[in-house]
N, C-alpha and C. Protein backbone atom coordinates (compact mmCIF):
# COMPACT_ATOMS: atom_id res chain seq x y z
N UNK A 1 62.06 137.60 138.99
CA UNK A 1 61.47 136.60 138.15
C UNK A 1 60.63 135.67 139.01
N UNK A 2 59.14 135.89 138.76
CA UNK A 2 58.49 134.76 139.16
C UNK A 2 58.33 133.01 138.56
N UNK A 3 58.96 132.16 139.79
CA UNK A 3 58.51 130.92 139.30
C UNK A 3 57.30 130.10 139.47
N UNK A 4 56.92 129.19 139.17
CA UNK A 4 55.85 128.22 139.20
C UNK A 4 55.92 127.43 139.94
N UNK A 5 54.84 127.52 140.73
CA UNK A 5 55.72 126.29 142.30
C UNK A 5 55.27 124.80 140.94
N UNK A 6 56.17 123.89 141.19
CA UNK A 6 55.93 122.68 140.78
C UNK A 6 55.25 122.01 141.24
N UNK A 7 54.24 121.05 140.50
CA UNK A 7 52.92 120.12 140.86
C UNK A 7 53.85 118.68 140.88
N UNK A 8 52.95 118.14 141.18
CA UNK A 8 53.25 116.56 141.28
C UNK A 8 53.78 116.41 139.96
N UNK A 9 54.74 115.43 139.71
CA UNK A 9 55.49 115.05 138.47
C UNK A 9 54.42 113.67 138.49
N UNK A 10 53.92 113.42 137.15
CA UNK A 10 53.59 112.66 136.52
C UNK A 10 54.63 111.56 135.81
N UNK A 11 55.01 110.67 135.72
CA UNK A 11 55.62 109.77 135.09
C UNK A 11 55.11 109.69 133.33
N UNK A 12 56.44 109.68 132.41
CA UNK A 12 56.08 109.56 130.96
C UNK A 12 55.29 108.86 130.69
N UNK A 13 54.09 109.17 129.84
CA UNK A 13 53.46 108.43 128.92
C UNK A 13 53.97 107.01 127.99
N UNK A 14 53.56 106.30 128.33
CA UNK A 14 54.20 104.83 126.87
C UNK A 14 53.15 104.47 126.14
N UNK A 15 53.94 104.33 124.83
CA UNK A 15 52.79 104.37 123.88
C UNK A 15 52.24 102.95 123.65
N UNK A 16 51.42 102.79 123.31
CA UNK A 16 51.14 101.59 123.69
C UNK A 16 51.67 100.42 122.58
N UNK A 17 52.38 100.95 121.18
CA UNK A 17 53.14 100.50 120.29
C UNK A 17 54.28 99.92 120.82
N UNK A 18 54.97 101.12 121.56
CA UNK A 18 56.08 100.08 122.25
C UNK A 18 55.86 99.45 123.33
N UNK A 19 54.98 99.74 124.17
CA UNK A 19 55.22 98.48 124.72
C UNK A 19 54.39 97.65 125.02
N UNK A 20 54.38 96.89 123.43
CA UNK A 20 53.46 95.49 123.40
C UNK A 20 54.69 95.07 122.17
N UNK A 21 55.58 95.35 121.78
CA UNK A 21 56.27 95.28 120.74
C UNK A 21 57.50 94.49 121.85
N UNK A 22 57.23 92.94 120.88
CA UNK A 22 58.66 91.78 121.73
C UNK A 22 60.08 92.64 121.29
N UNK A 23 60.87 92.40 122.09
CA UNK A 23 62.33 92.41 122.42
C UNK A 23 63.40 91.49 121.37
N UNK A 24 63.86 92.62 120.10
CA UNK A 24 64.91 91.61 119.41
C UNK A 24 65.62 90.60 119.57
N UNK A 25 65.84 89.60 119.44
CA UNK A 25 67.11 89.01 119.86
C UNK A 25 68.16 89.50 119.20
N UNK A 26 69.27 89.43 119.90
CA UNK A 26 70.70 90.13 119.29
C UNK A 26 71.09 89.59 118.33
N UNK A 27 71.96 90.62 117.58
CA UNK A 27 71.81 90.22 115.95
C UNK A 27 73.00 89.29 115.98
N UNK A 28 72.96 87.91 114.94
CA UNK A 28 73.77 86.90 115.03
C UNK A 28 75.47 87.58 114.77
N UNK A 29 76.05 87.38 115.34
CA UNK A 29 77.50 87.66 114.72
C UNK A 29 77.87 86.77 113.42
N UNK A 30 77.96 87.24 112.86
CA UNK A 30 78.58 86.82 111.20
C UNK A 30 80.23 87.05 111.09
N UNK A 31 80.92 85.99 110.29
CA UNK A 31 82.14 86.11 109.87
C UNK A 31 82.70 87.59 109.84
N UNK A 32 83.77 88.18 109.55
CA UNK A 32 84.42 89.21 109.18
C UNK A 32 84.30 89.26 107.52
N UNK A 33 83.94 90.45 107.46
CA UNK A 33 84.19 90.45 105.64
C UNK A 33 85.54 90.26 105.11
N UNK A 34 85.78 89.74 103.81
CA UNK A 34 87.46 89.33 103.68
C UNK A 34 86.97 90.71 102.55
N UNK A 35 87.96 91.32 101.89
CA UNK A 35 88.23 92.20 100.90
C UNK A 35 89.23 91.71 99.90
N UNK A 36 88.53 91.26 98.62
CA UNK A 36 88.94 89.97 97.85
C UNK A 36 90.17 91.01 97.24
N UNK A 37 89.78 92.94 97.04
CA UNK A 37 91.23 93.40 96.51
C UNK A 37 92.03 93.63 97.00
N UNK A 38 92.46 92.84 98.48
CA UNK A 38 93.62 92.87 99.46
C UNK A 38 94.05 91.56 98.48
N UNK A 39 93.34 90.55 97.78
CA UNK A 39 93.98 89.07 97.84
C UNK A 39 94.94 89.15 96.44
N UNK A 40 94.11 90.07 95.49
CA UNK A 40 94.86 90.39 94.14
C UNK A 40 96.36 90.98 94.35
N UNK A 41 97.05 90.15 93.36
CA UNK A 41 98.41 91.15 93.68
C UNK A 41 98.82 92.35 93.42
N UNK A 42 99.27 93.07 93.41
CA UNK A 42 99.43 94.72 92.98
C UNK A 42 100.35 94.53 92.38
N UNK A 43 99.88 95.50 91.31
CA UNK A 43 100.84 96.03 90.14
C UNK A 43 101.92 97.09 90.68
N UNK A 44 102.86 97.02 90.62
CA UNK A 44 103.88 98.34 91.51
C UNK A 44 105.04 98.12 90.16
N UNK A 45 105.05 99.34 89.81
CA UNK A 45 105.94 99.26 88.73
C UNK A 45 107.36 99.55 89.48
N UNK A 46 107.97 98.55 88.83
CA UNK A 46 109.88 98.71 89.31
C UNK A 46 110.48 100.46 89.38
N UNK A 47 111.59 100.00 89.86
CA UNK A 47 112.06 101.40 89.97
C UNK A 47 112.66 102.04 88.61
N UNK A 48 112.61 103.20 87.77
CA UNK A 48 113.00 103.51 86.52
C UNK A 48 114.53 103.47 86.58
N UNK A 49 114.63 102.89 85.24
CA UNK A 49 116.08 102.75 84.80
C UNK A 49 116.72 104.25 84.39
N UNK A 50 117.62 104.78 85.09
CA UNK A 50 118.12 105.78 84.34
C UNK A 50 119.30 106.17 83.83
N UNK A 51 119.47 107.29 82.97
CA UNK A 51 120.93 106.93 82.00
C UNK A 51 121.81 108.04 82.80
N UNK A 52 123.19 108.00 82.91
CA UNK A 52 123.82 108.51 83.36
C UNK A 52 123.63 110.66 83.34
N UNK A 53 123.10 110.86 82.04
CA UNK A 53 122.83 111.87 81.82
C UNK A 53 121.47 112.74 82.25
N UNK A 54 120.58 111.47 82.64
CA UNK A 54 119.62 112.04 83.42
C UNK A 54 119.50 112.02 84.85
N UNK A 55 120.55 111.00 85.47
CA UNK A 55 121.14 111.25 87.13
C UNK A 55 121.55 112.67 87.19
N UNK A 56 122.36 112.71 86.29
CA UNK A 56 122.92 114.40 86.32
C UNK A 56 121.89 115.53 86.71
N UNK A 57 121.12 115.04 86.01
CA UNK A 57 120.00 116.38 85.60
C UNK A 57 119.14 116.25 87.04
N UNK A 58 118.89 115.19 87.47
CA UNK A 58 118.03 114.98 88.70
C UNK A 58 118.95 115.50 89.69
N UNK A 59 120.08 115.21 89.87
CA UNK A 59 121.26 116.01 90.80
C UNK A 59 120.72 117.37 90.89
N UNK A 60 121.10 117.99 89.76
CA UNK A 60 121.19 119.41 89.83
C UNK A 60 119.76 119.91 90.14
N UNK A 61 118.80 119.27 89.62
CA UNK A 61 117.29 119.78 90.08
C UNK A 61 117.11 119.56 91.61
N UNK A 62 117.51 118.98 92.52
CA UNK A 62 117.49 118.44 93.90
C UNK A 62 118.59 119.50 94.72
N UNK A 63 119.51 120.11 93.91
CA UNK A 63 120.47 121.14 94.63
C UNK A 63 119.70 121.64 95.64
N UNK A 64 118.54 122.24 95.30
CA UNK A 64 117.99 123.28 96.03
C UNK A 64 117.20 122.70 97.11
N UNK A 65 116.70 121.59 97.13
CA UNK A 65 116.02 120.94 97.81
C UNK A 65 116.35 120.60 99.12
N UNK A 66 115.46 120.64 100.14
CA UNK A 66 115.98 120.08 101.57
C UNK A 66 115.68 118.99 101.72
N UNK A 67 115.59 118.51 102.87
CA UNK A 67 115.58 116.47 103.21
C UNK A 67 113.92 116.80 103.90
N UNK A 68 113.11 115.91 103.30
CA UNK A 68 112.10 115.90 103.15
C UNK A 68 111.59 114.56 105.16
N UNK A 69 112.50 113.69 104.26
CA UNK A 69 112.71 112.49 105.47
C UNK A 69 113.56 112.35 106.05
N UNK A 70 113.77 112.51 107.89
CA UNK A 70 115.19 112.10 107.94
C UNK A 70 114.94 111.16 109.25
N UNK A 71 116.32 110.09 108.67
CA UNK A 71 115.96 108.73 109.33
C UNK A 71 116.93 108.88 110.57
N UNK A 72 116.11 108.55 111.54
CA UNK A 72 116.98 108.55 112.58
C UNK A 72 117.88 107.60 113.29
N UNK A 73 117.83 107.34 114.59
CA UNK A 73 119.08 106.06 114.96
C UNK A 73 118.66 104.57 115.12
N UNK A 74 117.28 104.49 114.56
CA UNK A 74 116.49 103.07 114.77
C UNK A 74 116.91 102.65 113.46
N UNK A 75 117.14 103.58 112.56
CA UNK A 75 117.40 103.11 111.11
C UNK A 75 116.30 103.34 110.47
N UNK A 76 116.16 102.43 109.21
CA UNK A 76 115.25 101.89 108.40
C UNK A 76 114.32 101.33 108.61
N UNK A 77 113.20 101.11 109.06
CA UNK A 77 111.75 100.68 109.38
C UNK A 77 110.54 100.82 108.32
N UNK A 78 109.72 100.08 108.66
CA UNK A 78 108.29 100.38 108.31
C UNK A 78 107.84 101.09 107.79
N UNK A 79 108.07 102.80 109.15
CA UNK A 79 106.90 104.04 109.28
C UNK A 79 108.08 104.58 108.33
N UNK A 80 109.08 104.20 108.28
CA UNK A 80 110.22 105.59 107.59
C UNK A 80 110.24 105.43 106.25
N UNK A 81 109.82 103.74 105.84
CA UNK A 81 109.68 103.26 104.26
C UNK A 81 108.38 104.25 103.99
N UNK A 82 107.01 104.17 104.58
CA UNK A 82 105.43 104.56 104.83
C UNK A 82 105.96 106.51 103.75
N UNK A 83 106.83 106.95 105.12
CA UNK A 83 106.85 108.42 104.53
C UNK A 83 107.68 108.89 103.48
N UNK A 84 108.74 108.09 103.38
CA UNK A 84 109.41 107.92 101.90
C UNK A 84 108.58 107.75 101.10
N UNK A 85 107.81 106.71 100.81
CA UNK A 85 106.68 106.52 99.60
C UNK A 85 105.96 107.65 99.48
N UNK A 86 105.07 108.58 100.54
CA UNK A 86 104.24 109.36 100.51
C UNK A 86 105.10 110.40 100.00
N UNK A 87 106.43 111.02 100.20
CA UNK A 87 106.76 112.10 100.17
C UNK A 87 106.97 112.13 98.66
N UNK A 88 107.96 110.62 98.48
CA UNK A 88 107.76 110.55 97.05
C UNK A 88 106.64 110.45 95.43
N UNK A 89 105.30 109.98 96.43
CA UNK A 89 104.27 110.61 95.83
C UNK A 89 103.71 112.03 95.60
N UNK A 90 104.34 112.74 96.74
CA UNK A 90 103.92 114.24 96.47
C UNK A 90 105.14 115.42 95.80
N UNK A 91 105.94 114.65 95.97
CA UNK A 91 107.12 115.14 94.97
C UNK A 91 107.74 114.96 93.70
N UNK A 92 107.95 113.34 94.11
CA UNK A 92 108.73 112.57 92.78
C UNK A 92 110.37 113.02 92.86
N UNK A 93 110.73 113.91 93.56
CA UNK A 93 112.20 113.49 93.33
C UNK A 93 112.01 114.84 95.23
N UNK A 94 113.27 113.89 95.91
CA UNK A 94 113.17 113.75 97.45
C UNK A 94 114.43 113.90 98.08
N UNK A 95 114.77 114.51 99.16
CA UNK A 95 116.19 114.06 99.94
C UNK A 95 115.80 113.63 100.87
N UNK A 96 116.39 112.74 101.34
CA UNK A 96 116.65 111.99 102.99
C UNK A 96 117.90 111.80 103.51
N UNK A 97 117.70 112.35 104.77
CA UNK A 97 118.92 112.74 105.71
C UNK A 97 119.17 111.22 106.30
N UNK A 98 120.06 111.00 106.54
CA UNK A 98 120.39 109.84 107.53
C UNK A 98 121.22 110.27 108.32
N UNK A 99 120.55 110.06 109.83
CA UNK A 99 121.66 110.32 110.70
C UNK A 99 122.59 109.13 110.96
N UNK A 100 123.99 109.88 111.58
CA UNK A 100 124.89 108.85 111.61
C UNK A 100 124.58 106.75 111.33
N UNK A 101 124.52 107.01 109.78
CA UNK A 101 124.03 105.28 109.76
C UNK A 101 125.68 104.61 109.59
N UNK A 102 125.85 103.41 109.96
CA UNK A 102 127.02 102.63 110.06
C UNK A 102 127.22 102.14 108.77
N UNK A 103 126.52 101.82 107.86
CA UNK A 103 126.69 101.75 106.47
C UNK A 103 125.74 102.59 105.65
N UNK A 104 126.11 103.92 104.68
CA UNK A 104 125.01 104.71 104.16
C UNK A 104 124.74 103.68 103.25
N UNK A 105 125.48 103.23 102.23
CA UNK A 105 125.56 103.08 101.28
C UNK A 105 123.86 102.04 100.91
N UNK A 106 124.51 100.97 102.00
CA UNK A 106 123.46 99.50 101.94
C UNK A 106 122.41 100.29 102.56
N UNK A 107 122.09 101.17 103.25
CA UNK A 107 120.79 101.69 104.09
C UNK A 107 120.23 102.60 102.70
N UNK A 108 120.56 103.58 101.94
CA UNK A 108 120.56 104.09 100.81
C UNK A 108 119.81 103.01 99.82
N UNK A 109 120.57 101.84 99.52
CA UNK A 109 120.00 100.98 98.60
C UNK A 109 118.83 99.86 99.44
N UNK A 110 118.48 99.75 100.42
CA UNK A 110 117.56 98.90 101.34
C UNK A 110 116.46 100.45 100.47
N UNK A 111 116.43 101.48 101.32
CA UNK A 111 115.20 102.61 101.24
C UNK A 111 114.94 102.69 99.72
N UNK A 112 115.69 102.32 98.93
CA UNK A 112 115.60 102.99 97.51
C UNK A 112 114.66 101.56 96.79
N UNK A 113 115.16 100.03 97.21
CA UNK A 113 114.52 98.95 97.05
C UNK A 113 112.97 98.82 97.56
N UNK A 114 113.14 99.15 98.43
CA UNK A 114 111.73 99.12 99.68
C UNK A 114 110.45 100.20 99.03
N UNK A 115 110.84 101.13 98.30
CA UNK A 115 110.08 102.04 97.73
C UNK A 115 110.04 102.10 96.19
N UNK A 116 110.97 101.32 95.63
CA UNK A 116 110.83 101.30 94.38
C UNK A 116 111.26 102.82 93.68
N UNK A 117 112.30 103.33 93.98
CA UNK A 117 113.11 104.72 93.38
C UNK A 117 114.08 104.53 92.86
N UNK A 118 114.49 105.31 92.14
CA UNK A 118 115.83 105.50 91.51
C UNK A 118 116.58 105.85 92.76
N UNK A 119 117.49 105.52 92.86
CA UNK A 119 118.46 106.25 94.10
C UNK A 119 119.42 107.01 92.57
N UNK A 120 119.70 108.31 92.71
CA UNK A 120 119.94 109.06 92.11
C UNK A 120 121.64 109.36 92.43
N UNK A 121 121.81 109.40 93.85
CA UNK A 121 123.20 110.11 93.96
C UNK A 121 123.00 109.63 95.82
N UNK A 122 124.03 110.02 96.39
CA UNK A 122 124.43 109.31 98.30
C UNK A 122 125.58 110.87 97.95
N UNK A 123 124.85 112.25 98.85
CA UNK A 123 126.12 113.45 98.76
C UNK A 123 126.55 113.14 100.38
N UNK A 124 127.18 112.66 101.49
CA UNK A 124 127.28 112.61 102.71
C UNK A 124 126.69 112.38 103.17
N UNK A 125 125.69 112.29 103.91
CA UNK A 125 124.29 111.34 104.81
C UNK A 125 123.14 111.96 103.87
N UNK A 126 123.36 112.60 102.67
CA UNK A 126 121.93 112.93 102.25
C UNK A 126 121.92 112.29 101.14
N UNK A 127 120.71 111.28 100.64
CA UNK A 127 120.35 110.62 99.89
C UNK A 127 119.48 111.07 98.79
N UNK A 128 119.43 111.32 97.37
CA UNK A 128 118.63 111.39 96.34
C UNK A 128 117.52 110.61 95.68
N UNK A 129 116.39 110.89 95.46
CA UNK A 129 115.83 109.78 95.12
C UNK A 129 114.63 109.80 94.37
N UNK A 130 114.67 109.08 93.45
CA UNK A 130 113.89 109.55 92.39
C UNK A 130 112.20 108.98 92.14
N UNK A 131 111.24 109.07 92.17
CA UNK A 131 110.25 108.12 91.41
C UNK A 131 109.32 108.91 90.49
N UNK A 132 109.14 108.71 89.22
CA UNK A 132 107.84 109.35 88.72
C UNK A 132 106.53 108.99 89.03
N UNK A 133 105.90 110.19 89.04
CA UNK A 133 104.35 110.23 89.31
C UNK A 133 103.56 109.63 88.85
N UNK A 134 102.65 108.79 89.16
CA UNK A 134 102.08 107.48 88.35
C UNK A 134 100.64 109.04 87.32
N UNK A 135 100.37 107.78 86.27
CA UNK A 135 99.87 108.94 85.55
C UNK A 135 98.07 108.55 86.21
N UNK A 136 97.59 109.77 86.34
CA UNK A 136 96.12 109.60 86.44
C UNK A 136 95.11 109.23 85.42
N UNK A 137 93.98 108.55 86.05
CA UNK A 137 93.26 107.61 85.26
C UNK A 137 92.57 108.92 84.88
N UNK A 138 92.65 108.48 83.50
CA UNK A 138 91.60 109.53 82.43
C UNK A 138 90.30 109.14 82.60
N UNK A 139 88.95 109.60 81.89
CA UNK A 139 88.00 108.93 81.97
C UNK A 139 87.82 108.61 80.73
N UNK A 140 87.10 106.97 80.69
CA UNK A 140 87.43 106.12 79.36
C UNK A 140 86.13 106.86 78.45
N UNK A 141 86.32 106.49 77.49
CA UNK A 141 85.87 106.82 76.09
C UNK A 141 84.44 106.51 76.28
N UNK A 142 84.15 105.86 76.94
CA UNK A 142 82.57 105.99 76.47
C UNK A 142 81.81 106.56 77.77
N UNK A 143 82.63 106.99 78.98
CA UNK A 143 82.16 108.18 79.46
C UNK A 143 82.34 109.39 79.02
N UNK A 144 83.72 109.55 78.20
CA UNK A 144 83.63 110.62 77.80
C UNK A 144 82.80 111.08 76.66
N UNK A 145 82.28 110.11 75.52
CA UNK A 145 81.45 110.38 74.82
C UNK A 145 79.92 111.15 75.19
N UNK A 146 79.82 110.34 76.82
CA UNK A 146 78.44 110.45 77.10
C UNK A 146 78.22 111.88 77.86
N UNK A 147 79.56 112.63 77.94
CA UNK A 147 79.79 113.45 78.99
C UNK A 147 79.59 114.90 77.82
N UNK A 148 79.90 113.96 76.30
CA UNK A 148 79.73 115.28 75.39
C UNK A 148 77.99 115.18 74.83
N UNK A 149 77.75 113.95 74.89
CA UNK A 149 76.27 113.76 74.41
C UNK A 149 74.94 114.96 75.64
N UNK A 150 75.89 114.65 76.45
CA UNK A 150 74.55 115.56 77.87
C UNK A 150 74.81 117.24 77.62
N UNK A 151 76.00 117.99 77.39
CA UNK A 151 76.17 119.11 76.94
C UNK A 151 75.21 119.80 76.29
N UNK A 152 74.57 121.19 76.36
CA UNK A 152 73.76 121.69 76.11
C UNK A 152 74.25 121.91 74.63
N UNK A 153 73.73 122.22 73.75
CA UNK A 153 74.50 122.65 72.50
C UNK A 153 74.65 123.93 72.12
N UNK A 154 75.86 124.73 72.07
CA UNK A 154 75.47 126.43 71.45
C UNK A 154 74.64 126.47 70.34
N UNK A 155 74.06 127.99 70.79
CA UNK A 155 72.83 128.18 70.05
C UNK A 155 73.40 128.96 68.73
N UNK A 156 73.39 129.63 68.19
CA UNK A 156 73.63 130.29 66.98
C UNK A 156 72.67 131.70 66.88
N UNK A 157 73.04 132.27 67.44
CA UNK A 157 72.31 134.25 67.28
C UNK A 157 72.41 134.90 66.25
C-alpha cells in the first residue's frame, strides 16, 4: 500500500461568524422548580375490611404461593415497605417470609399498616397479605365520544 508523504498541515479555517460573535455570559442560576403535585395530599385508600369468610378464601388461594418478600434481620424498613407495595401492586395478594423476628405478630401488623393491606393470616414466619388492584382510569366520555366520531364508517356492499 502506497502512502502520501504528508504536506505541511495547515491550521482550521474560522468562519468568520464565529469569531466576531461575543461570548455568552453564563446562564443565571434560577431557584429549583417546586412540583406543586408533591404538595397535594394523596388519596391512598385504607386497607379493605374483610369478612371472616373471605380471609378464608384468600388463605386457601395463597396455599400455593411462595414468599414474594422476605425480610431479613434489620427488620422492617423503608426499602422492605418500597417492595411490599410493589409486589403487592403486581399481585394483590402476597407472602412474606420473616426471618427469625422477635415479635411476628407486631412486625406483621407494622408491614400490613405501612402498606395499607389486609393482613390476611401470620402461618409461622410467613405472612399473608392482601390489597386489591386499584382500578384503571378509563377514558372519559367525551374522549371516548370523539374516539367514535374519527372512526371510518362501514361501507355497505
Amino acid at each position: 500500500m502506497i502512502r502520501k508523504p504528508a504536506g505541511p498541515r495547515r491550521p482550521p479555517k474560522k468562519s468568520p461568524a464565529k469569531a466576531s460573535r461575543p461570548r455568552r455570559a453564563p446562564a443565571a442560576r434560577t431557584a429549583p422548580r417546586v412540583d406543586t403535585r408533591a404538595a397535594a395530599p394523596e388519596r391512598v385508600p385504607p386497607a379493605p375490611e374483610l369478612n371472616p369468610r373471605q380471609l378464608r378464601e384468600l388463605r386457601a388461594r395463597a396455599h400455593s404461593l411462595e414468599p414474594v418478600v422476605q425480610v431479613g434481620h434489620a427488620g422492617v424498613n423503608e426499602s422492605v415497605v418500597r417492595a411490599v407495595s410493589g409486589a403487592l401492586r403486581d399481585h394483590e395478594l402476597i407472602k412474606v417470609r420473616l426471618h427469625q423476628p422477635e415479635d411476628k405478630h407486631a412486625m406483621a401488623q407494622v408491614i400490613a399498616e405501612e402498606t395499607r393491606a389486609a393482613l390476611c393470616g401470620l402461618v409461622g414466619h410467613t405472612l399473608i397479605l392482601y390489597k386489591p388492584r386499584p382500578k384503571p382510569k378509563g377514558v372519559s366520555g367525551v374522549a371516548r365520544s370523539s374516539i367514535r366520531r374519527n372512526q371510518p364508517k362501514p361501507r355497505n356492499t
